[in-house]
C-alpha atoms as a PDB file:
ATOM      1  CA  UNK A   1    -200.635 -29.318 150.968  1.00  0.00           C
ATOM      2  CA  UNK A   2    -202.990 -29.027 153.699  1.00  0.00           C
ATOM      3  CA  UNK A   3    -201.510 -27.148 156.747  1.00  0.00           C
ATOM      4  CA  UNK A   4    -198.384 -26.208 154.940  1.00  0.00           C
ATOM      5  CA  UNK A   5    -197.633 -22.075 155.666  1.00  0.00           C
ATOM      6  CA  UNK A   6    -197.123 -21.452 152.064  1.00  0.00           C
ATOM      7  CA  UNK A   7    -200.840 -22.193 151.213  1.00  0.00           C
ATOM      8  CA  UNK A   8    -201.920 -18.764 152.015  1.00  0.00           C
ATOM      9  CA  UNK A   9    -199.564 -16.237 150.666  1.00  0.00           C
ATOM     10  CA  UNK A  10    -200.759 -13.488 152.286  1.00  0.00           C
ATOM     11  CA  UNK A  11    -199.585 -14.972 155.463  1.00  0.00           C
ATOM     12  CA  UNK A  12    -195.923 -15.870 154.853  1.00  0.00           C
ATOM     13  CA  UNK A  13    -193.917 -17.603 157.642  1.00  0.00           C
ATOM     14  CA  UNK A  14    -191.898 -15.903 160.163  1.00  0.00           C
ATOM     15  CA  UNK A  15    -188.065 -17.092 160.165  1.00  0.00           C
ATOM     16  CA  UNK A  16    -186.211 -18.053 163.406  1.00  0.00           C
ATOM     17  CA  UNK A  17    -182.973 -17.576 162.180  1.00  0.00           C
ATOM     18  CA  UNK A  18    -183.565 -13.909 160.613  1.00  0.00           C
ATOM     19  CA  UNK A  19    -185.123 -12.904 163.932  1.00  0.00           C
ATOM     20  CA  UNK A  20    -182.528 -14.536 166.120  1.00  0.00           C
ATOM     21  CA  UNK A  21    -180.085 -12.455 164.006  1.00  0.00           C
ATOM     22  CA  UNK A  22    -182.118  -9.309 164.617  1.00  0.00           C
ATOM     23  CA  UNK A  23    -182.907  -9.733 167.997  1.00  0.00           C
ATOM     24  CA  UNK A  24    -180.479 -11.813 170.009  1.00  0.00           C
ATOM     25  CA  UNK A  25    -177.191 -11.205 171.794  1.00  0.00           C
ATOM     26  CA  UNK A  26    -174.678  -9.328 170.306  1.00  0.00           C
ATOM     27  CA  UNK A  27    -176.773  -7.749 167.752  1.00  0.00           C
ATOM     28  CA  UNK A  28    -179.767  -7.289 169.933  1.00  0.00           C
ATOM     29  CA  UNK A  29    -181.555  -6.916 173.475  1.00  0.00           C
ATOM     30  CA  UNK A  30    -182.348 -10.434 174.548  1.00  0.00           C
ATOM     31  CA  UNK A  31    -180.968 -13.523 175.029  1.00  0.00           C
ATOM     32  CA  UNK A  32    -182.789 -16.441 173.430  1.00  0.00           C
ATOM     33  CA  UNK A  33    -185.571 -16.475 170.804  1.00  0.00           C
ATOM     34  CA  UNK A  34    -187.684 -19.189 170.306  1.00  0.00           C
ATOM     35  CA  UNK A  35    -190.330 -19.719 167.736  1.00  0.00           C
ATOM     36  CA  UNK A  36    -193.313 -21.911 167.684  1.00  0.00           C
ATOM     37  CA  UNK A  37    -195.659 -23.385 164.657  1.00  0.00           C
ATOM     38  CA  UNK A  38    -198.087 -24.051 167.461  1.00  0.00           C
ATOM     39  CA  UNK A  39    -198.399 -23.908 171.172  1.00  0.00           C
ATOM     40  CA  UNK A  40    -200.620 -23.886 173.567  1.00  0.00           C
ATOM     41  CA  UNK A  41    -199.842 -20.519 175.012  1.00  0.00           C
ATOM     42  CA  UNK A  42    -196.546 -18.979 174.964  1.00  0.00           C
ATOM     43  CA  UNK A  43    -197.041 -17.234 178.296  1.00  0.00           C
ATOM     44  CA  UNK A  44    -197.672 -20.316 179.867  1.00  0.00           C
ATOM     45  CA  UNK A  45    -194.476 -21.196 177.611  1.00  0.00           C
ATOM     46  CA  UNK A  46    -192.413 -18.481 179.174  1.00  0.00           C
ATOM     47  CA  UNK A  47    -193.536 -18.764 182.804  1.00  0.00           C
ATOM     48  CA  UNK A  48    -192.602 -22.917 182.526  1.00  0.00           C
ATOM     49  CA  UNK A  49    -189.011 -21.484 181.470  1.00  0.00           C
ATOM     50  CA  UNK A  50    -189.069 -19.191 183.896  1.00  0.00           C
ATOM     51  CA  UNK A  51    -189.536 -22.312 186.437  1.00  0.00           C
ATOM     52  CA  UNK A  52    -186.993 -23.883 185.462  1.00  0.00           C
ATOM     53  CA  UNK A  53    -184.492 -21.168 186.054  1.00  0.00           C
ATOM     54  CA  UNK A  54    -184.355 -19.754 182.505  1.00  0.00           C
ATOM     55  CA  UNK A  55    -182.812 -16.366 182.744  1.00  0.00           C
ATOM     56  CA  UNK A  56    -184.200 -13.077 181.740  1.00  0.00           C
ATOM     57  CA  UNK A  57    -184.407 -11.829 177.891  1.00  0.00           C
ATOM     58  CA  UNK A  58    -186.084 -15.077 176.317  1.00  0.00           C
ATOM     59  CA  UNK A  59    -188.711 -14.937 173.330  1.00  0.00           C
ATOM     60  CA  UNK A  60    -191.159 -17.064 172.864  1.00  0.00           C
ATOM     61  CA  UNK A  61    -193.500 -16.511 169.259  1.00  0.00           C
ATOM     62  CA  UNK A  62    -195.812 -18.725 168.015  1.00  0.00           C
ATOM     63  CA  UNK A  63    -197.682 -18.709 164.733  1.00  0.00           C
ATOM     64  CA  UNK A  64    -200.710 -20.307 166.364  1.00  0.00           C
ATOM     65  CA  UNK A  65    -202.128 -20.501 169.548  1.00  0.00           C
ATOM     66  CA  UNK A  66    -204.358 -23.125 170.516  1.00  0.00           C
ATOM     67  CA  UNK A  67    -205.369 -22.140 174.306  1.00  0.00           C
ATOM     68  CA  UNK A  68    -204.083 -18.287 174.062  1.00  0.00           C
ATOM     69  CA  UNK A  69    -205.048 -16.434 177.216  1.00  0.00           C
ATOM     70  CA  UNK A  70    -206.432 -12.677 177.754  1.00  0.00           C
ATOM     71  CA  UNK A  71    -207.084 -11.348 180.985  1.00  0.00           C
ATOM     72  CA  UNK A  72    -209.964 -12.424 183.694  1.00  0.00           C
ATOM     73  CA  UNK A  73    -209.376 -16.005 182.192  1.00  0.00           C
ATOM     74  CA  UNK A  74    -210.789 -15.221 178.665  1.00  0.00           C
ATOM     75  CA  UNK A  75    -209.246 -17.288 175.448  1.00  0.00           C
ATOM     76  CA  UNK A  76    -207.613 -15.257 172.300  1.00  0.00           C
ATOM     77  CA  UNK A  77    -206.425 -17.005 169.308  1.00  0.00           C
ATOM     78  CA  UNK A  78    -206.486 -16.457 165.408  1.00  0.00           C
ATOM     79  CA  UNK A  79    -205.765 -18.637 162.619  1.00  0.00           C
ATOM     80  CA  UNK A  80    -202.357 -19.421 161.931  1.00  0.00           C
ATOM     81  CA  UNK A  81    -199.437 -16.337 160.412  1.00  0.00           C
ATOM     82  CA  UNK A  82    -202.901 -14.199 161.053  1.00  0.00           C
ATOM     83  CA  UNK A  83    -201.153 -12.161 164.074  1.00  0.00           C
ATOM     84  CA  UNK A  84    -198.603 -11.829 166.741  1.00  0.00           C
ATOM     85  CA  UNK A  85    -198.380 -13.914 169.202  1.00  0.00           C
ATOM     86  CA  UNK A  86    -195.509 -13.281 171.725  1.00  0.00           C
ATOM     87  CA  UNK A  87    -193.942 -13.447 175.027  1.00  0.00           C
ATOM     88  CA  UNK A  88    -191.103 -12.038 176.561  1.00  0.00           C
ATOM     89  CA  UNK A  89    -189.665 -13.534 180.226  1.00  0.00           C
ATOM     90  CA  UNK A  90    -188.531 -10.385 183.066  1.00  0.00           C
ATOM     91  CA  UNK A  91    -186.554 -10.535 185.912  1.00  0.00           C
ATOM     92  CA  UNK A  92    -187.003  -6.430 187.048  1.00  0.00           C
ATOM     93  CA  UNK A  93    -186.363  -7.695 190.822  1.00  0.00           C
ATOM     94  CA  UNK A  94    -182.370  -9.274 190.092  1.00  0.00           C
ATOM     95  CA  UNK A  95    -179.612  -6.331 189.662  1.00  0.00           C
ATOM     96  CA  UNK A  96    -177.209  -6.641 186.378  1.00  0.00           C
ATOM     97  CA  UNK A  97    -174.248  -4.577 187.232  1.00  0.00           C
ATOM     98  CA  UNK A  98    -172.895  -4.593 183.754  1.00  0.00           C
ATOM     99  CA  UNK A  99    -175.658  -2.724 182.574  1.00  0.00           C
ATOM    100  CA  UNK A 100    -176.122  -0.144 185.840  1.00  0.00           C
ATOM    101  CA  UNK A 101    -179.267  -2.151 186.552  1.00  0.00           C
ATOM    102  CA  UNK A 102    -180.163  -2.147 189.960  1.00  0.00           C
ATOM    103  CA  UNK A 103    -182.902  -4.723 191.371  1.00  0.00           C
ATOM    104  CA  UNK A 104    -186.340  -3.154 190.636  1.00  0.00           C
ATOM    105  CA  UNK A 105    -188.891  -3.053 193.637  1.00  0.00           C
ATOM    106  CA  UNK A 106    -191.780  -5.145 193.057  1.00  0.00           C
ATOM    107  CA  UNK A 107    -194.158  -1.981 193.880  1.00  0.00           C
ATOM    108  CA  UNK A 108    -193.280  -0.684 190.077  1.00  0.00           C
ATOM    109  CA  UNK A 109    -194.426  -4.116 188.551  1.00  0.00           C
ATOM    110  CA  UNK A 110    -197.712  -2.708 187.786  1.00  0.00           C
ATOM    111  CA  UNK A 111    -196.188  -0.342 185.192  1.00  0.00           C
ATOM    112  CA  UNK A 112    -194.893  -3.667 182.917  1.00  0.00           C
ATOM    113  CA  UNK A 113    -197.674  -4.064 180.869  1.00  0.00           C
ATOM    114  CA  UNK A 114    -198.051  -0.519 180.157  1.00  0.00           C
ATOM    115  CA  UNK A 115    -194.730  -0.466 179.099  1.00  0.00           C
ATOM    116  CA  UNK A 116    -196.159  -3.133 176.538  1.00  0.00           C
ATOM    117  CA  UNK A 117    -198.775  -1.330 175.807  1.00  0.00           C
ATOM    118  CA  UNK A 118    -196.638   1.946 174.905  1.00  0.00           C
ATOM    119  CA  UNK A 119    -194.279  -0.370 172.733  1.00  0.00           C
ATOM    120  CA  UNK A 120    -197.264  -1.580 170.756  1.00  0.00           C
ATOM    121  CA  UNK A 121    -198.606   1.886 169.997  1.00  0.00           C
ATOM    122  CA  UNK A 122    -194.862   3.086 169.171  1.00  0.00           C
ATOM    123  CA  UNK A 123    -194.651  -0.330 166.557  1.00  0.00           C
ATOM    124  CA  UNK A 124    -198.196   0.566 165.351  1.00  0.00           C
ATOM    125  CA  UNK A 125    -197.917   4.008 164.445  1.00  0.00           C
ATOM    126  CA  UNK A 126    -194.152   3.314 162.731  1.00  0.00           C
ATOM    127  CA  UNK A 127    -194.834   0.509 161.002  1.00  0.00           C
ATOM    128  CA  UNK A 128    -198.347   0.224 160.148  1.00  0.00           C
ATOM    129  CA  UNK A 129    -198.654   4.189 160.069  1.00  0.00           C
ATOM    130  CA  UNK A 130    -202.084   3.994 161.855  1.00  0.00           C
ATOM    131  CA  UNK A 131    -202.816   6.369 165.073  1.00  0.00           C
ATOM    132  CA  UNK A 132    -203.602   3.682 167.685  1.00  0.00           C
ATOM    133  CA  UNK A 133    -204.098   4.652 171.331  1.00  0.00           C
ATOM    134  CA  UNK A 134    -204.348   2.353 174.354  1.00  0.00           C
ATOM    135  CA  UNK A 135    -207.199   1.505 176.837  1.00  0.00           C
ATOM    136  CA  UNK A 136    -206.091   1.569 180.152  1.00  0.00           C
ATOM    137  CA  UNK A 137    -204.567  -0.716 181.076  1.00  0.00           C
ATOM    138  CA  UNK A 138    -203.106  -1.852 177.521  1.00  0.00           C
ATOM    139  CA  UNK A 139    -205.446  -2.680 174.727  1.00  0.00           C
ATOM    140  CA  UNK A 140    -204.995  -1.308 171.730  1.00  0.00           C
ATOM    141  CA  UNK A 141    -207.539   0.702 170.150  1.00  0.00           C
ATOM    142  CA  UNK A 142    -207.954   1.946 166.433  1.00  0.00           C
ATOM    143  CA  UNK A 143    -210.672   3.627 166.284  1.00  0.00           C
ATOM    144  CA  UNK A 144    -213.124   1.968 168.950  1.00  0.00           C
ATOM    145  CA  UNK A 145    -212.056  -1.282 168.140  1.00  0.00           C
ATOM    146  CA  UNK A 146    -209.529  -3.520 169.623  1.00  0.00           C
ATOM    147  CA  UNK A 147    -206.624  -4.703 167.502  1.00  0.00           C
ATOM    148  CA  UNK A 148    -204.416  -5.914 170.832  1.00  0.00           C
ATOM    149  CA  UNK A 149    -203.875  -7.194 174.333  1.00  0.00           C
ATOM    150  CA  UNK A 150    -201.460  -7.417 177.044  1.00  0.00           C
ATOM    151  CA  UNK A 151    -201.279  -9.928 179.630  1.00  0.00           C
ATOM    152  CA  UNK A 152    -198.459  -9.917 182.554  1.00  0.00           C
ATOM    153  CA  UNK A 153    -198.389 -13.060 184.580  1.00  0.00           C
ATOM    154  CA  UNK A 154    -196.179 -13.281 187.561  1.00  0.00           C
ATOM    155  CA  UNK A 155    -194.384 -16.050 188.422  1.00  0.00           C
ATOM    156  CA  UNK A 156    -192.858 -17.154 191.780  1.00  0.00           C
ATOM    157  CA  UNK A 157    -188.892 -17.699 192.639  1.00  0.00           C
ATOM    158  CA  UNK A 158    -187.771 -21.016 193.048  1.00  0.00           C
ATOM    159  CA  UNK A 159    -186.882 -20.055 196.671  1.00  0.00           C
ATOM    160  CA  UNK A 160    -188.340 -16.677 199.085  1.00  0.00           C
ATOM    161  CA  UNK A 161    -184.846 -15.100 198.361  1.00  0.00           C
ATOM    162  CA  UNK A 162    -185.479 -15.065 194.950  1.00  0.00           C
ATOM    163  CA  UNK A 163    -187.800 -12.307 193.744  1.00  0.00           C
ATOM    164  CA  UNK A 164    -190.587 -12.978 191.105  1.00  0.00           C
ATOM    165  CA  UNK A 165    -190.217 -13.454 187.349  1.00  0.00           C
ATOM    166  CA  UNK A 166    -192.809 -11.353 185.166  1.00  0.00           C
ATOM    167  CA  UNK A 167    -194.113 -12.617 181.743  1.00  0.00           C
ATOM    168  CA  UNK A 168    -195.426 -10.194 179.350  1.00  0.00           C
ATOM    169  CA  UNK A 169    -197.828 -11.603 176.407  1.00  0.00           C
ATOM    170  CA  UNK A 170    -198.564  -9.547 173.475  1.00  0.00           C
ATOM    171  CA  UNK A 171    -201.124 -10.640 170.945  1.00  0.00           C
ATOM    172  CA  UNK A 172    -201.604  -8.102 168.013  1.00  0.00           C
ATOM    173  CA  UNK A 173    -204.074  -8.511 165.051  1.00  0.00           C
ATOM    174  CA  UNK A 174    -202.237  -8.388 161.834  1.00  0.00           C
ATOM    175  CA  UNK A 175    -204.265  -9.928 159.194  1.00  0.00           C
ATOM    176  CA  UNK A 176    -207.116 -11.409 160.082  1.00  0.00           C
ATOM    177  CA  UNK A 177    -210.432 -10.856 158.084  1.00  0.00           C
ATOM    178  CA  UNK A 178    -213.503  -9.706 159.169  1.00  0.00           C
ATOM    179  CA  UNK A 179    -214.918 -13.564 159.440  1.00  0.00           C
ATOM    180  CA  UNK A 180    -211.952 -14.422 161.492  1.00  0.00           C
ATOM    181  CA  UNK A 181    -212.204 -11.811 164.638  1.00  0.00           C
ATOM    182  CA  UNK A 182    -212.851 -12.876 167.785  1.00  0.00           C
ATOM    183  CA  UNK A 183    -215.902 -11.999 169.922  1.00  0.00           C
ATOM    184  CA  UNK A 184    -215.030  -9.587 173.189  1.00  0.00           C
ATOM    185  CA  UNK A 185    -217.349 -10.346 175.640  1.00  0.00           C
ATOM    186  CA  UNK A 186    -217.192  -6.562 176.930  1.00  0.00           C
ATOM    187  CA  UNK A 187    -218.908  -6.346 173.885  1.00  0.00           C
ATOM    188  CA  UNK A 188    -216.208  -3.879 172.424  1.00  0.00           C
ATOM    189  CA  UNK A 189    -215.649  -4.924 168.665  1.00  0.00           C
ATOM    190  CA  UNK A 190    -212.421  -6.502 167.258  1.00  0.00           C
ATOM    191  CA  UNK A 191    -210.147  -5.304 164.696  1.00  0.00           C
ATOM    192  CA  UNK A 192    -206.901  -5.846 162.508  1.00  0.00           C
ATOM    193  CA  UNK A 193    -204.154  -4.087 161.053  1.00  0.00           C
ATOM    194  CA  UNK A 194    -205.324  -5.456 157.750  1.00  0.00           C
ATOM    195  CA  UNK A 195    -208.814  -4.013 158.413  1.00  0.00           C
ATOM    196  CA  UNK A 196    -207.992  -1.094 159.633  1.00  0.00           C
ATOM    197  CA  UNK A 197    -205.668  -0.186 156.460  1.00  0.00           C
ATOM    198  CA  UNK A 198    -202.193  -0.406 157.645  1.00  0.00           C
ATOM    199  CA  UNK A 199    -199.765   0.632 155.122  1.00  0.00           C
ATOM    200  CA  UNK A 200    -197.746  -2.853 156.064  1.00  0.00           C
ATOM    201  CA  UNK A 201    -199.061  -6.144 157.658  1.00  0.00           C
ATOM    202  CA  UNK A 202    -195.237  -7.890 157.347  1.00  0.00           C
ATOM    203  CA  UNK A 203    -195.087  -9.669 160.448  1.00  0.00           C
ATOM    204  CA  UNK A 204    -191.428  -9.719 160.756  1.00  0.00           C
ATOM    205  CA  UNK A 205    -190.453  -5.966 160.945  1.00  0.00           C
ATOM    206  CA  UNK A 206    -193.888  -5.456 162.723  1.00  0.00           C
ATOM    207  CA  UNK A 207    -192.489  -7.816 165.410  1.00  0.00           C
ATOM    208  CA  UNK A 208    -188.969  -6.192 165.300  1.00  0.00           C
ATOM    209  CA  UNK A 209    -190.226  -3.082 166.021  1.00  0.00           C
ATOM    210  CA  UNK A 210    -192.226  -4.009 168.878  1.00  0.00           C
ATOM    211  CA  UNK A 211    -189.666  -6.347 170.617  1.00  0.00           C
ATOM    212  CA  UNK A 212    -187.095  -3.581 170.254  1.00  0.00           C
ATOM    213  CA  UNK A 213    -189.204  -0.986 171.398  1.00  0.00           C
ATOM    214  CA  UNK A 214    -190.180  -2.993 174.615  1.00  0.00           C
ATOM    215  CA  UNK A 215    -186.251  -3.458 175.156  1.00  0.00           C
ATOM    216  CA  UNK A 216    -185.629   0.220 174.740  1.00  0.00           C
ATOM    217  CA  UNK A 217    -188.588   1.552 177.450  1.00  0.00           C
ATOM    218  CA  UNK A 218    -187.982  -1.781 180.098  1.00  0.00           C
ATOM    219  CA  UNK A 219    -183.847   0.177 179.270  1.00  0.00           C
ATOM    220  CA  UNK A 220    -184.951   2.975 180.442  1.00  0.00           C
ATOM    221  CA  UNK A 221    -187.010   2.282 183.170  1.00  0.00           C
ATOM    222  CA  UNK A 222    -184.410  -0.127 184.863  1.00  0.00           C
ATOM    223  CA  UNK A 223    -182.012   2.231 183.823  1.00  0.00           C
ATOM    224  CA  UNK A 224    -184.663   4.416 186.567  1.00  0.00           C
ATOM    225  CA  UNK A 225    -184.553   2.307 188.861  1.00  0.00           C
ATOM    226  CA  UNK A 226    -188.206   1.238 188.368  1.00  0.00           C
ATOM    227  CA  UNK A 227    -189.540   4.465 188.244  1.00  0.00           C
ATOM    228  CA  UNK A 228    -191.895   4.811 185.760  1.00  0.00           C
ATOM    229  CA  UNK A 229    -192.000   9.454 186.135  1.00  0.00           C
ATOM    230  CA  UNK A 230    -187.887   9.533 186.162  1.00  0.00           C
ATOM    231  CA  UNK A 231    -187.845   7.337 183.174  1.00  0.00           C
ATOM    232  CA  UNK A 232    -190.309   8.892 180.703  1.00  0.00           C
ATOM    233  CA  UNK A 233    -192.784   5.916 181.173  1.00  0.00           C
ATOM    234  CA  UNK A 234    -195.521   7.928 182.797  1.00  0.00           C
ATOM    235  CA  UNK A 235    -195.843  10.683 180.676  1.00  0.00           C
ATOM    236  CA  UNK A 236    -195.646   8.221 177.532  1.00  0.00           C
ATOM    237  CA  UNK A 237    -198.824   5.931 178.713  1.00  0.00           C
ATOM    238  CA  UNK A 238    -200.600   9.018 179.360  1.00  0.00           C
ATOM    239  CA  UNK A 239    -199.758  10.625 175.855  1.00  0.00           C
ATOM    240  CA  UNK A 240    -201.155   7.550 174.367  1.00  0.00           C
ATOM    241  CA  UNK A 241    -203.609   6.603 176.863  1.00  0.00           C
ATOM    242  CA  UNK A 242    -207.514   7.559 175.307  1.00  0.00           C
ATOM    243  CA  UNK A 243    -209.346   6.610 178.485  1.00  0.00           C
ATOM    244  CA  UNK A 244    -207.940   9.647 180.693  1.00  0.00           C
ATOM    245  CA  UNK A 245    -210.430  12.205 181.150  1.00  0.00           C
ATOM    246  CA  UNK A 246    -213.496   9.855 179.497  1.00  0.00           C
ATOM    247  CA  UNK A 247    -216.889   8.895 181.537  1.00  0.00           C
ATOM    248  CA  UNK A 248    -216.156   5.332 181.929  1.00  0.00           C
ATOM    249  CA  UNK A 249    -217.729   2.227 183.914  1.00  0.00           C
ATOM    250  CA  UNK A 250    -215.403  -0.162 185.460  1.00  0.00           C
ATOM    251  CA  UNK A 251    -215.834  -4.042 185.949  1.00  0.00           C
ATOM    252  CA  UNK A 252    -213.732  -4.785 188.387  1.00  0.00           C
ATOM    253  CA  UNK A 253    -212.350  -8.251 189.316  1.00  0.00           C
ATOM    254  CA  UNK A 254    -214.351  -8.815 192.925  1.00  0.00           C
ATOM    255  CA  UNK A 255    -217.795  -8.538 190.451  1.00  0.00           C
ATOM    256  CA  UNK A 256    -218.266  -5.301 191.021  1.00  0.00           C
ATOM    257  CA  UNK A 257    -218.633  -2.178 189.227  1.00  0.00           C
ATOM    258  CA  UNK A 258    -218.029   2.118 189.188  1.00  0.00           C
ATOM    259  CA  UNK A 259    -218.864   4.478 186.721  1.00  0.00           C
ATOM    260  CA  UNK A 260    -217.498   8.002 186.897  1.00  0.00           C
ATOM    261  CA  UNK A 261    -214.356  10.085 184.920  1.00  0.00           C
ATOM    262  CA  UNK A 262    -211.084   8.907 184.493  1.00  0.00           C
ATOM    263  CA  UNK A 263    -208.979  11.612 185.808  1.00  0.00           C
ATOM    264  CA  UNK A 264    -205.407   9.837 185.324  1.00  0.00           C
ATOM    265  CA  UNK A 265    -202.700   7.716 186.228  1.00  0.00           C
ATOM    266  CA  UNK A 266    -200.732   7.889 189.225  1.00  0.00           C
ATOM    267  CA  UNK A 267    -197.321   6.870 190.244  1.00  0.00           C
ATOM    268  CA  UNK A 268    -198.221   3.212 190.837  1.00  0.00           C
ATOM    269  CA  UNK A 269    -199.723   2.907 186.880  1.00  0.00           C
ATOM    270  CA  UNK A 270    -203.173   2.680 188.625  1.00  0.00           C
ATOM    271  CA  UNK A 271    -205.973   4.338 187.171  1.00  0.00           C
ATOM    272  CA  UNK A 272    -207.510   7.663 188.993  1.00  0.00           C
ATOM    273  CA  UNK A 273    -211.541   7.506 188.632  1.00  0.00           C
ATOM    274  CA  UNK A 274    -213.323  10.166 190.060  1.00  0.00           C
ATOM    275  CA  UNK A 275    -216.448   9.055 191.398  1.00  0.00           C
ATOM    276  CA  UNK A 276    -219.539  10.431 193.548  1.00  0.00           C
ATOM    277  CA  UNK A 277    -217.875   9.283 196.381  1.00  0.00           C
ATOM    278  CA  UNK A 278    -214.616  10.354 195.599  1.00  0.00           C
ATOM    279  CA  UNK A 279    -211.798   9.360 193.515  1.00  0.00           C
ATOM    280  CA  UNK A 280    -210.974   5.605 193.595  1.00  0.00           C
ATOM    281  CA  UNK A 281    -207.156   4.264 192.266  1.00  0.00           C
ATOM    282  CA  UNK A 282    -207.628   1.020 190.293  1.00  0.00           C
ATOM    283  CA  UNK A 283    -204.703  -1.696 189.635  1.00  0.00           C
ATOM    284  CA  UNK A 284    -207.279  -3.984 188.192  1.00  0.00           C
ATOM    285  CA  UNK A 285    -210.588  -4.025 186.081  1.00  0.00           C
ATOM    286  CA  UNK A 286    -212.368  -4.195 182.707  1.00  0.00           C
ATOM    287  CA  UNK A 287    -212.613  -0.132 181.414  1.00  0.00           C
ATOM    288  CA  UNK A 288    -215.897   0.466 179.195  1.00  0.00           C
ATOM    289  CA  UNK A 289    -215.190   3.982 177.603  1.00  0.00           C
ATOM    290  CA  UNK A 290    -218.930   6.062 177.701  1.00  0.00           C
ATOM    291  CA  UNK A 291    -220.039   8.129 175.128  1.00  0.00           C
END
């Protein structure tokens, strides 16, 4: 039965209602979970709920994208049940008394997809048993190869009073075969949890694991008041960060580029390069790790 997701048995189908049970209010940390055979993108999912007023805590997955996005405007996508393909909508700038949240300030948005980033090395290492680290600012590398991506999108109130909405899209590598990865046009090559001999490639807990372990740092760091040091956030990125004290050149989003050694991370999540003419902080750019 041609397009049916029992044809390849390797890549079983994930089940809304299990995950809904797993993840959703009262048993779990978010508020709505909705799963997609296909879609377009589910960031572009999540920021049109976010639009339309849709509070903070919803899920979208997708077994397929068609028009999946990475960052600087590049495409991702993999074959269907192949990977993880997820988004999560944030509203760090609203305060939620019942939890002790107070309203985030928009200067700590930059740590969000780190805080990814760290989630998807904690699911990695737990689940698949692999030793992943990330590339600033949140692939996922085993190895030298790149088995995941982050992208955080903004998205505006619905009025000037109302602060920002921030989507965070994961897409994670499970299965796919070494015919099936994509190209990276940085020219650093693509991997899979399959590939790389993970001990599991179950989707489900896979995706368990990393949706609760985003809920339990974005916890904390509300919990922080948006401070990534006070929280345990900082010192967690840079535990698992491989890029801090590499030679590495720098594409950065104006065209340009720097080469010199990454000496850190500081308070804002930016990246500390020291370079001939000093050290330059970077919220944005394309890292190349040097030999």
């Amino acid at each position: 039965m041609p397009g049916s997701p029992y044809t390849d048995l390797d890549r079983p189908p994930l089940s809304a209602a299990r995950l809904r049970r797993a993840l959703v209010a009262p048993y779990g940390p978010f508020t709505r979970l909705e799963l997609r055979a296909e879609t377009g993108s589910t960031n572009a999912d999540a920021a049109e709920a976010a639009r339309a007023g849709e509070p903070e805590g919803l899920v979208v997955v997708a077994e397929r994208q068609n028009a999946g996005r990475g960052r600087r405007g590049r495409t991702w996508q993999s074959p269907p049940r192949a990977g993880i393909a997820a988004s999560v909508l944030l509203r760090p700038g609203e305060a939620v008394a019942e939890r002790g949240w107070s309203a985030a300030p928009n200067t700590g948005y930059g740590w969000l997809p780190l805080l990814a980033g760290v989630a998807l090395v904690s699911a990695v290492a737990r689940l698949a048993e692999l030793d992943a680290v990330l590339k600033w600012p949140n692939d996922l590398l085993i190895g030298d190869a790149k088995c995941a991506g982050v992208l955080a999108e903004a998205v505006p109130g619905t009025s000037p009073a109302q602060p920002p909405a921030v989507v965070i899209g994961i897409g994670l590598n499970v299965t796919l075969r070494a015919d099936e990865l994509p190209e990276n046009p940085t020219g650093l090559p693509a991997t899979s949890l399959l590939l790389a001999g993970a001990t599991a490639t179950d989707r489900d807990p896979l995706l368990r694991s990393l949706l609760r372990s985003l809920a339990d740092w974005y916890d904390r760091w509300r919990t922080a008041g948006g401070d990534a040091t006070a929280s345990g956030l900082r010192d967690a990125y840079v535990a698992a960060c491989a890029t801090i004290d590499r030679p590495v050149r720098v594409l950065l989003p104006d065209g340009g580029e720097l080469t010199g050694t990454a000496t850190g991370i500081d308070p804002d999540g930016q990246l500390v390069v020291e370079t001939s003419e000093g050290p330059r902080h970077l919220a944005a750019g394309d890292v190349l790790h040097l030999r």
